[in-house]
Structures are given as structure tokens and as C-alpha cells.
N, C-alpha and C. Protein backbone atom coordinates (compact mmCIF):
# COMPACT_ATOMS: atom_id res chain seq x y z
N UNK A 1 25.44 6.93 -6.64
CA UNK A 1 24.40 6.08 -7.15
C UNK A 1 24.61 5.93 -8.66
N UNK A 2 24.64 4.68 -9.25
CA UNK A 2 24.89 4.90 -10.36
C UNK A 2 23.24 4.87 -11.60
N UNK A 3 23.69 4.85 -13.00
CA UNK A 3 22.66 5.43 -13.84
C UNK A 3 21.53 4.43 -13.16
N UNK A 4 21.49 3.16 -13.11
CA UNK A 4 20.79 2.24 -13.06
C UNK A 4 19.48 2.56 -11.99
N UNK A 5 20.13 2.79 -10.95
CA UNK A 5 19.44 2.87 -9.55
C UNK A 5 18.79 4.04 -9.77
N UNK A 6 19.57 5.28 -10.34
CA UNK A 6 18.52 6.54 -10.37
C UNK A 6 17.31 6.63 -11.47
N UNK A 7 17.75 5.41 -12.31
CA UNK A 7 16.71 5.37 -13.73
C UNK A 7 15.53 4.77 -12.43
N UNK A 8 15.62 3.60 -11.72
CA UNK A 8 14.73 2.88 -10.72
C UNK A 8 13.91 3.70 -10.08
N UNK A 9 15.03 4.76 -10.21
CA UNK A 9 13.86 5.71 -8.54
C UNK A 9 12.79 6.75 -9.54
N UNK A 10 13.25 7.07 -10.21
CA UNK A 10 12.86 7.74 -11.13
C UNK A 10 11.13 7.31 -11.18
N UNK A 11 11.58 5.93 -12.05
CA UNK A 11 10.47 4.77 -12.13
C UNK A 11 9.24 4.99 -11.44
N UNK A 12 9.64 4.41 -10.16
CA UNK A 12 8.94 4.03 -8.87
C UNK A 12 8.28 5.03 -8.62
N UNK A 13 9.04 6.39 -8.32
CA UNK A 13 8.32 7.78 -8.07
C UNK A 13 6.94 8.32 -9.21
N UNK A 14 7.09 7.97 -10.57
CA UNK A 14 6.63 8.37 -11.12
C UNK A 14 5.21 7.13 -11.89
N UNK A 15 5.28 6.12 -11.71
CA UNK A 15 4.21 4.97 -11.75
C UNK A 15 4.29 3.91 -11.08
N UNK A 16 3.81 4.05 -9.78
CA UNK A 16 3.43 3.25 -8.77
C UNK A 16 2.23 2.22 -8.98
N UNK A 17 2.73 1.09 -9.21
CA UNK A 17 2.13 -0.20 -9.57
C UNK A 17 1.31 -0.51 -7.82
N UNK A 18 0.16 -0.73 -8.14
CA UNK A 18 -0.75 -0.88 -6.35
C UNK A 18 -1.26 -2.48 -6.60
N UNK A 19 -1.41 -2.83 -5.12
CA UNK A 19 -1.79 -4.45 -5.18
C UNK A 19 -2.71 -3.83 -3.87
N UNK A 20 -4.45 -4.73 -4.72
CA UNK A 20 -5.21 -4.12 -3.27
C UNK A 20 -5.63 -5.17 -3.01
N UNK A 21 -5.43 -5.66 -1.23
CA UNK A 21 -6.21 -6.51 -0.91
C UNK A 21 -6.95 -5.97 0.46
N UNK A 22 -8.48 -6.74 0.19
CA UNK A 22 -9.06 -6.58 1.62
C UNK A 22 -8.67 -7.23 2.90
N UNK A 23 -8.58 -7.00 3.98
CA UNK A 23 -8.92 -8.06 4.93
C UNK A 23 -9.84 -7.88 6.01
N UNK A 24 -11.22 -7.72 5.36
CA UNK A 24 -12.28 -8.16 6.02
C UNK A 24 -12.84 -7.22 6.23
N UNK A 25 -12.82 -5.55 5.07
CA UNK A 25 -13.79 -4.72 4.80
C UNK A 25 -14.96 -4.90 4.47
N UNK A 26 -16.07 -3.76 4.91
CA UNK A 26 -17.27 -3.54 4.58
C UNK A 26 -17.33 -3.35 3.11
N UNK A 27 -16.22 -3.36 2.45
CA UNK A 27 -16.28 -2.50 0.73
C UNK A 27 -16.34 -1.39 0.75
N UNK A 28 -16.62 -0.46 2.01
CA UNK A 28 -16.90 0.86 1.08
C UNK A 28 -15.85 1.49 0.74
N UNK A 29 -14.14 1.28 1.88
CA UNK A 29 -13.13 1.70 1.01
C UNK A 29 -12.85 1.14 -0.01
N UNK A 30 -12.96 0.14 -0.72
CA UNK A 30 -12.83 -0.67 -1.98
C UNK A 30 -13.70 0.10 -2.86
N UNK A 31 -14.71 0.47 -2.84
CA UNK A 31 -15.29 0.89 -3.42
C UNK A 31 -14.62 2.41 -4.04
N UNK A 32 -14.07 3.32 -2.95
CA UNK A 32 -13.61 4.76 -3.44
C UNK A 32 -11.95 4.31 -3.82
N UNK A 33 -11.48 3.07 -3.80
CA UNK A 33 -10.30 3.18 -4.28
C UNK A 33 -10.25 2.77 -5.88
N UNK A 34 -11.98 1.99 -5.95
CA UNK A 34 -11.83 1.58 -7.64
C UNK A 34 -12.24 2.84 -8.04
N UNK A 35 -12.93 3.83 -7.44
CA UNK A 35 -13.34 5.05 -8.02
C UNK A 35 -12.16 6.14 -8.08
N UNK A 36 -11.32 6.27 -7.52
CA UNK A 36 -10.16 6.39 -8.00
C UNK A 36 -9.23 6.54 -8.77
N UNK A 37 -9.20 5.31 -9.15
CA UNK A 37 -8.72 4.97 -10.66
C UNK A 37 -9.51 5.08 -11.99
N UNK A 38 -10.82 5.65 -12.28
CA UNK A 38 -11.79 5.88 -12.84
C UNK A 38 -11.14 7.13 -13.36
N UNK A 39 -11.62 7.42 -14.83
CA UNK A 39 -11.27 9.04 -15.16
C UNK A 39 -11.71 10.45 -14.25
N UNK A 40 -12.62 9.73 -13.80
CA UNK A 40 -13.25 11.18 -12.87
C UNK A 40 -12.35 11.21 -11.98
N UNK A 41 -11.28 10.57 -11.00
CA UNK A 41 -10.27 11.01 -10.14
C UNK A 41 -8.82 10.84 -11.24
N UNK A 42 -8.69 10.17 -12.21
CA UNK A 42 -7.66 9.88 -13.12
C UNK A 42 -6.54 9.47 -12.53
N UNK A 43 -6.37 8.40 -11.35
CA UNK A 43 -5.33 8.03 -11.07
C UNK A 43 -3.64 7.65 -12.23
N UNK A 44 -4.51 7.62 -13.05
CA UNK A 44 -3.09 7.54 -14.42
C UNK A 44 -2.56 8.40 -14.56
N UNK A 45 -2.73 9.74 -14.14
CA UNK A 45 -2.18 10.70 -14.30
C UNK A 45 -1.04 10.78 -13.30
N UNK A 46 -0.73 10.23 -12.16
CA UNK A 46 -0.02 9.69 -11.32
C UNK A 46 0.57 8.44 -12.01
N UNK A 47 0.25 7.92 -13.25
CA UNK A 47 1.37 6.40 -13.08
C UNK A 47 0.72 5.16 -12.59
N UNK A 48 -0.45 5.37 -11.37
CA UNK A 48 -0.70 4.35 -11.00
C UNK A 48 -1.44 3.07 -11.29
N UNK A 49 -0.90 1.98 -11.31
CA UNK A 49 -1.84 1.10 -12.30
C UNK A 49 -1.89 0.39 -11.24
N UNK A 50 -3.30 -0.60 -11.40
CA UNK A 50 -3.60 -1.51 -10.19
C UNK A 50 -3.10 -3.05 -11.13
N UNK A 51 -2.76 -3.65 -10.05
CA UNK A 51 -1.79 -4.73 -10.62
C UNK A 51 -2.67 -5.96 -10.06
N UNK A 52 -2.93 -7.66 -10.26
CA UNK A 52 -3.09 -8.73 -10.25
C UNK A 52 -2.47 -9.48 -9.47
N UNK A 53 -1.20 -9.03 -9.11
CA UNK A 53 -0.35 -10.31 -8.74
C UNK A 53 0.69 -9.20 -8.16
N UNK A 54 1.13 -9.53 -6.25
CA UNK A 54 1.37 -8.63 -5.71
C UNK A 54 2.72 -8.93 -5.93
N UNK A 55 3.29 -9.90 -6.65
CA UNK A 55 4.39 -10.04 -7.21
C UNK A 55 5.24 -9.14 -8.55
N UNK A 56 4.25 -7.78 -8.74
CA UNK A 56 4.18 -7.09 -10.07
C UNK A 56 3.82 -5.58 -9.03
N UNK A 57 3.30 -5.48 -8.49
CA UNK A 57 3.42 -4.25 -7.02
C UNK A 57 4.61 -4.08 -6.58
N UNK A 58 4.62 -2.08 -6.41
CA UNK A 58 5.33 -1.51 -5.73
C UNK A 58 4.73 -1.32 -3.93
N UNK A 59 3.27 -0.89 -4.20
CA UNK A 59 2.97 -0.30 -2.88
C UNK A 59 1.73 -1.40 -2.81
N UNK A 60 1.36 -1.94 -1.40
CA UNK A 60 0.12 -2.57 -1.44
C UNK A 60 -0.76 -1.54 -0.42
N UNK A 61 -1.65 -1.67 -1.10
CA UNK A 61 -3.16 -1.02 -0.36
C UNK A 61 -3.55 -1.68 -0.02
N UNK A 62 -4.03 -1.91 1.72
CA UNK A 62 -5.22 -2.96 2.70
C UNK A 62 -6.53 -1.81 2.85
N UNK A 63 -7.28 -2.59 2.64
CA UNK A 63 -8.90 -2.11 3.35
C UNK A 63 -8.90 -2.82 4.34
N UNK A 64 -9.94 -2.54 5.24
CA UNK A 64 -10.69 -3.25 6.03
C UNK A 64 -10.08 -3.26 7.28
N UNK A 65 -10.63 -3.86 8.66
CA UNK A 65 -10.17 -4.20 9.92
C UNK A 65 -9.39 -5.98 9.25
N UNK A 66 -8.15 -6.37 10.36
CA UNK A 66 -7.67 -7.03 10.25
C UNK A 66 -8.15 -8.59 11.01
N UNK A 67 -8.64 -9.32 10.37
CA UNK A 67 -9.62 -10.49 10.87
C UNK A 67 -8.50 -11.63 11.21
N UNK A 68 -8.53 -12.70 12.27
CA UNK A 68 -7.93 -13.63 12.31
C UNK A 68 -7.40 -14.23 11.27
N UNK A 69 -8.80 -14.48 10.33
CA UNK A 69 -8.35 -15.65 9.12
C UNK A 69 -7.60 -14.90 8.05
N UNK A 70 -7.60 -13.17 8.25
CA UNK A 70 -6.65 -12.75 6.78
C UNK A 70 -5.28 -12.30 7.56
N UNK A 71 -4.92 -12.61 8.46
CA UNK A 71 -3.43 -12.41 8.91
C UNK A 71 -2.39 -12.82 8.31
N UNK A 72 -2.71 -14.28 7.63
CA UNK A 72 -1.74 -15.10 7.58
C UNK A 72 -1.35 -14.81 5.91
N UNK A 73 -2.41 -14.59 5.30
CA UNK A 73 -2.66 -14.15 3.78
C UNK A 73 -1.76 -12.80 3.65
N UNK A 74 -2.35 -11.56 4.87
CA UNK A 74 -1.50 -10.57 4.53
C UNK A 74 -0.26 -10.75 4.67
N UNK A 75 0.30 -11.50 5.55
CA UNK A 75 1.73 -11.59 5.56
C UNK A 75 2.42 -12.28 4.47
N UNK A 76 1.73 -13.00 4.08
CA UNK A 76 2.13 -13.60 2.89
C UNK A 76 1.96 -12.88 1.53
N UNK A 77 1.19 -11.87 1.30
CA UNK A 77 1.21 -11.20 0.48
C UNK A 77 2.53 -9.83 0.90
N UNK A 78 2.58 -9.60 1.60
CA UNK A 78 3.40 -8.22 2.08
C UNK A 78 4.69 -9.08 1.67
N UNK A 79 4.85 -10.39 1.64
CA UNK A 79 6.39 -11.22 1.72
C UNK A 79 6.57 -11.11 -0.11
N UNK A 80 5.38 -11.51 -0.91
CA UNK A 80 5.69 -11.64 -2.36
C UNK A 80 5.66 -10.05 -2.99
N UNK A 81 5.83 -9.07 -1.95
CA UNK A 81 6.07 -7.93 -2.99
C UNK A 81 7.35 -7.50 -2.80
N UNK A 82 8.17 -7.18 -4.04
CA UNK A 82 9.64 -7.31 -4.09
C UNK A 82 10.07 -5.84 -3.66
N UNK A 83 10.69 -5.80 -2.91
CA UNK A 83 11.88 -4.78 -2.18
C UNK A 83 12.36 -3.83 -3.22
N UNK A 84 12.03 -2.65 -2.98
CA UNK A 84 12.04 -1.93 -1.90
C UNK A 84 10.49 -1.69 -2.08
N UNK A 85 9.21 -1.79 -0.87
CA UNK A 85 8.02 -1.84 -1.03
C UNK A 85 7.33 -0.67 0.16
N UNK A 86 6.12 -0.33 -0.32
CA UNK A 86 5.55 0.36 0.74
C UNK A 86 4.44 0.07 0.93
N UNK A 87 3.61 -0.04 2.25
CA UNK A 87 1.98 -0.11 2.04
C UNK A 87 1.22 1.41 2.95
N UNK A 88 0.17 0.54 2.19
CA UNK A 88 -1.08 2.23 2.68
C UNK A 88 -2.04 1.42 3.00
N UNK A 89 -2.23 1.75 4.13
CA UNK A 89 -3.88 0.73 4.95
C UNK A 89 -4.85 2.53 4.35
N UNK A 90 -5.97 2.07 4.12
CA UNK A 90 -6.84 2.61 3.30
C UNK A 90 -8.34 2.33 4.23
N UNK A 91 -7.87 3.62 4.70
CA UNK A 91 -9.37 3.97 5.90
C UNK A 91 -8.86 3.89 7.34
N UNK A 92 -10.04 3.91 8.39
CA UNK A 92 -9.96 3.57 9.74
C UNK A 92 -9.75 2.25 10.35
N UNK A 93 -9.74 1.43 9.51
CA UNK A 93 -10.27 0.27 10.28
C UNK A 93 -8.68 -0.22 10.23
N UNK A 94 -8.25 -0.23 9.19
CA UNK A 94 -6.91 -1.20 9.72
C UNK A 94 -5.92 -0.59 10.69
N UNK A 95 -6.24 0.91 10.38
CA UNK A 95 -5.55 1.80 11.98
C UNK A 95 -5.66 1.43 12.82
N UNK A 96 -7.39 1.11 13.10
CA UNK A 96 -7.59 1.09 14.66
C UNK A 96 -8.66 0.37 15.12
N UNK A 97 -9.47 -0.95 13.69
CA UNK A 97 -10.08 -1.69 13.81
C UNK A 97 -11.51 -0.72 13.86
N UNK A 98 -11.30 0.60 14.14
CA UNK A 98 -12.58 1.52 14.47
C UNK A 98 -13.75 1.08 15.19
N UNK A 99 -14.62 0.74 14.85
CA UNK A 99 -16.12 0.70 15.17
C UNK A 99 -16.11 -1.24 15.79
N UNK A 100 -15.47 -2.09 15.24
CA UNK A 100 -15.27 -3.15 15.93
C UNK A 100 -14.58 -3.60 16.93
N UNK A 101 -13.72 -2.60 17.50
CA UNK A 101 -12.68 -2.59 18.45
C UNK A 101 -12.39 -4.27 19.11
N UNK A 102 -13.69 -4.20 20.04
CA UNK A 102 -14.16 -5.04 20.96
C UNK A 102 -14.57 -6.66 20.12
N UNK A 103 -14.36 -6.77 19.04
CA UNK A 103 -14.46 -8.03 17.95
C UNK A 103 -13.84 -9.32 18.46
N UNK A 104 -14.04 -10.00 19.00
CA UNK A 104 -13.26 -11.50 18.54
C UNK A 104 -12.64 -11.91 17.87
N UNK A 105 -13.68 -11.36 16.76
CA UNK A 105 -12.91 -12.12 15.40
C UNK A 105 -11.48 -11.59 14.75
N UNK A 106 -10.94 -10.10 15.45
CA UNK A 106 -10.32 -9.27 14.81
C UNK A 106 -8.68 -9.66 15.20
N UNK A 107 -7.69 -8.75 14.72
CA UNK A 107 -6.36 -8.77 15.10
C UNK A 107 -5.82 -8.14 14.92
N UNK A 108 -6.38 -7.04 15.08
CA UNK A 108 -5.45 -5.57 14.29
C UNK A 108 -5.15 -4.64 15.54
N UNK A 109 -4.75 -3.87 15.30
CA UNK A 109 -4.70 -2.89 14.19
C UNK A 109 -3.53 -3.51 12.82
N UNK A 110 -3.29 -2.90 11.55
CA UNK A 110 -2.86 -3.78 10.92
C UNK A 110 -0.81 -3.73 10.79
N UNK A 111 -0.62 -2.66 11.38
CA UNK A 111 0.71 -2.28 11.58
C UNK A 111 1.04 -3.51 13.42
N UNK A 112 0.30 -4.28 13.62
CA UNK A 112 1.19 -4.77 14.43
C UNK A 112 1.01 -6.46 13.75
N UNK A 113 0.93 -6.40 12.22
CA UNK A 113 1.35 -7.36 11.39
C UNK A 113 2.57 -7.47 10.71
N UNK A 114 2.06 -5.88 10.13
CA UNK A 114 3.77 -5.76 9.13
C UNK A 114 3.39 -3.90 9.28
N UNK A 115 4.60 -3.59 8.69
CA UNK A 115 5.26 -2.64 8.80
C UNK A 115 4.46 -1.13 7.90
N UNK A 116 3.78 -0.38 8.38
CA UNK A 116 2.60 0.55 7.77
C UNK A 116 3.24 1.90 7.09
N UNK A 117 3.09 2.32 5.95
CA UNK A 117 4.36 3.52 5.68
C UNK A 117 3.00 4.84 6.04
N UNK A 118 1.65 4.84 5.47
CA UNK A 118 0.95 5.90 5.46
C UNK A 118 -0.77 4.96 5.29
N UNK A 119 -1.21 5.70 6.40
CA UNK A 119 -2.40 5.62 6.86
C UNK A 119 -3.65 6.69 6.14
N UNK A 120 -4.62 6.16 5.33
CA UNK A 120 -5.58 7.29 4.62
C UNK A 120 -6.63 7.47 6.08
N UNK A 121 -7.05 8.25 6.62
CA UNK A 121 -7.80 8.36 7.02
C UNK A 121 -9.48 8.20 6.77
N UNK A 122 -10.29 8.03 7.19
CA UNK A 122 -11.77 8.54 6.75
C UNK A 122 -12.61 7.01 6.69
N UNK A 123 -13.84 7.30 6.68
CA UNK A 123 -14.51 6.17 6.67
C UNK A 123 -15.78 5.97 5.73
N UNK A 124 -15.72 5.70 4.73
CA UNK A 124 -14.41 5.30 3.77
C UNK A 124 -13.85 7.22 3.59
N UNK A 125 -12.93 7.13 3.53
CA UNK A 125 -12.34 7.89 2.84
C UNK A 125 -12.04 8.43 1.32
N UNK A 126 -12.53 9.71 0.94
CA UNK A 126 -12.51 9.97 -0.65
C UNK A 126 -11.42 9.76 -1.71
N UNK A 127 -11.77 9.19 -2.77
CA UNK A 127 -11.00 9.08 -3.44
C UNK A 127 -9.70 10.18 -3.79
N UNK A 128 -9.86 11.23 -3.33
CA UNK A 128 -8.77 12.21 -4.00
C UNK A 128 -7.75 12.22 -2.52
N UNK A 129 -8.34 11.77 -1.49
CA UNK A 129 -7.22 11.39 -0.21
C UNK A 129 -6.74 10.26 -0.47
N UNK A 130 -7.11 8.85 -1.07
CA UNK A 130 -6.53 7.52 -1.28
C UNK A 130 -4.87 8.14 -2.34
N UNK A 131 -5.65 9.11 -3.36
CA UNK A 131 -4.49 8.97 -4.43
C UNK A 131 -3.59 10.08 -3.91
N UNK A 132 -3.50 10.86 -2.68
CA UNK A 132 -2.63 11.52 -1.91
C UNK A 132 -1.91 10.67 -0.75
N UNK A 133 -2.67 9.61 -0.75
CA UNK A 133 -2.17 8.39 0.10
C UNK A 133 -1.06 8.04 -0.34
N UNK A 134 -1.58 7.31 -2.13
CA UNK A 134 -0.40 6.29 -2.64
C UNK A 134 0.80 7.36 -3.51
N UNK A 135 0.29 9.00 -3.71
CA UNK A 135 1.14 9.50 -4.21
C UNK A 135 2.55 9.73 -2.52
N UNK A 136 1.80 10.05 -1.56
CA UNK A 136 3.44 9.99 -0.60
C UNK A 136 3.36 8.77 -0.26
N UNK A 137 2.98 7.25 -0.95
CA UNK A 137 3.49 6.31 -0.43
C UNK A 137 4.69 6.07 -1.87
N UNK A 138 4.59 6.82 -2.86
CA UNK A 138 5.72 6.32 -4.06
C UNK A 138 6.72 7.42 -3.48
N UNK A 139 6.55 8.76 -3.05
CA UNK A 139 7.71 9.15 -2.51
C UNK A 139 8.48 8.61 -1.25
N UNK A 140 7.72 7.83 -1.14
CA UNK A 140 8.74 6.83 0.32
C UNK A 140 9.55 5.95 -0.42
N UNK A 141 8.52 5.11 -1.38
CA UNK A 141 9.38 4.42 -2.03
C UNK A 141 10.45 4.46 -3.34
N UNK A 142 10.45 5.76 -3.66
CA UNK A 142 11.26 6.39 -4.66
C UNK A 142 12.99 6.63 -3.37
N UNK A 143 12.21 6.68 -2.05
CA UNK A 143 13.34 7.48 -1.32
C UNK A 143 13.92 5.87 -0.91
N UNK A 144 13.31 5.27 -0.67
CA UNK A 144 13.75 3.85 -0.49
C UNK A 144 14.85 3.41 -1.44
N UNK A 145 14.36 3.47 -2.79
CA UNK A 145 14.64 2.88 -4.06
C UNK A 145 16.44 3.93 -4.23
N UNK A 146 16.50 4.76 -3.37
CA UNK A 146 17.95 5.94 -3.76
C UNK A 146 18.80 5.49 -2.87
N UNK A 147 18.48 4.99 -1.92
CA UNK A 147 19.65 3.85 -0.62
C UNK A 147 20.32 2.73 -1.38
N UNK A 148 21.36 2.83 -1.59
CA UNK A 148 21.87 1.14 -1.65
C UNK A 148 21.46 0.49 -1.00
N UNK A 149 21.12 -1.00 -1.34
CA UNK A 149 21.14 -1.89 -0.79
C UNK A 149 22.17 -2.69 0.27
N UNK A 150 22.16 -3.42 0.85
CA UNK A 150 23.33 -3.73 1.99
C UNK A 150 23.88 -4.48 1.52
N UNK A 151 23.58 -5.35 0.14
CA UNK A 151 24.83 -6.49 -0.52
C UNK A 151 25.55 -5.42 -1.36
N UNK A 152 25.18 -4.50 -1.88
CA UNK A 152 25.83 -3.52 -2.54
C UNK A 152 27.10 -2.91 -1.82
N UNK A 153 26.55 -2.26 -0.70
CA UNK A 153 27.50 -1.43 0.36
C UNK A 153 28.97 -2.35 0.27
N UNK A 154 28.14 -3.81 0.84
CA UNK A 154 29.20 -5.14 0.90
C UNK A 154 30.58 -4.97 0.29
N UNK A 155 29.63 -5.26 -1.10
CA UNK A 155 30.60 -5.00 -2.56
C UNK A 155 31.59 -4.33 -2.89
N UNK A 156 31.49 -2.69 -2.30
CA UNK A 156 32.21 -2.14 -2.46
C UNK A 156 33.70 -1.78 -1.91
């Protein structure tokens, strides 16, 4: 691996840029993930900054059960975050839709959208489990970030 790639992993492992979107939470995990990042859990102390534009994200965080109308959004957001990426569904509901199972309106669980690295448990779940969430979701993606890539391999 040369300097470049290990300066990357380095990176990644150590300030994990998060992109949070709902799709079709109650808020209350939204709620313990902005609390989170608050000095009283000090997510900075981890690196992690919450980012605007999932085009500037390493790992994306979903709340909520997965609704018809935000399918198409999440996939489209999971597509604008640049490689090598990880996500963390954040609570019960995008696991397993929980308490709405039986919904109409729903389409989840959210791993049979796109591809799930680590699941927080709890409903909502506390802030000091979210930032044990996204801390082994940057060691996935630190371990990601130490693989060559397959145009690389090519190359050689």
C-alpha cells in the first residue's frame, strides 16, 4: 500500500464525516443522534463531524422505518456518497420496521435497499451506543479504505 492510501485510512479511521437522513422516523432517534454530537456525549472527540451534503460523507446514518416515498431518495443518497462508504441504520425501525411491521405505507427493512454495515439497536437508542455505532462503522471503513481498489490491482 503505498504512503497515499495509508495517509486515507488513517483519515477515515480517525474523523468520520456522517450524513443523516431520516426516512420516515418518529424523531426520537434524530433526536439522540443530535445529542450526540453535543459536548455532553462529545462526538468530536471521535473526529466526527455531521456533514450537509452526502457528497462530503464517509458513513451515512438512516433513522426511521423505511416508507415507500423515501426509497428512492435513499438510494439516491447512498449512490452520492463516494467510495469507499459505510452506513449505520440508527435504531429498530430500519432493522425491522419494529412496531409498524404490518404498514402499507412501509418497505423495509432498510438493508433490503442497500447494503447495511452496523445496526444501533434501541428505541431510540442512547447516544453513547449511536457513537459506538459510527465509531465500528469508521473501522469498517478505515478497513475498506486499506484494499486496493480493482482499477488499481488492474494497473499493476
Amino acid at each position: 500500500m503505498n504512503l497515499w492510501s495509508r495517509l486515507m485510512c488513517s483519515c477515515r479511521r480517525r474523523s468520520p464525516w456522517i450524513f443523516h437522513m431520516n426516512s420516515g422516523s418518529c424523531n426520537g432517534c434524530d433526536i439522540e443522534l443530535v445529542a450526540s454530537l453535543t459536548p455532553r456525549y462529545d462526538a468530536e472527540q471521535l473526529g466526527v463531524r455531521l456533514e450537509g451534503s452526502p457528497r462530503h460523507a464517509d458513513i451515512l446514518c438512516i433513522t426511521g422505518p423505511v416508507t415507500r416515498n423515501s426509497v428512492h431518495a435513499i438510494e439516491t443518497v447512498y449512490g452520492q456518497v463516494c467510495s469507499p462508504k459505510a452506513v449505520v441504520a440508527i435504531g429498530s425501525c430500519p432493522a425491522t420496521t419494529n412496531v409498524f411491521i404490518d404498514s402499507r405505507v412501509l418497505d423495509g427493512p432498510l438493508n433490503r435497499h442497500i447494503p447495511v454495515d452496523v445496526f444501533v439497536p434501541g428505541c431510540p437508542p442512547r447516544p453513547d451506543a449511536i457513537l459506538q455505532g459510527i465509531a465500528k462503522a469508521a473501522e469498517i471503513l478505515a478497513e475498506r479504505g486499506s484494499r486496493p481498489l480493482v482499477n488499481e490491482e488492474n494497473q499493476q
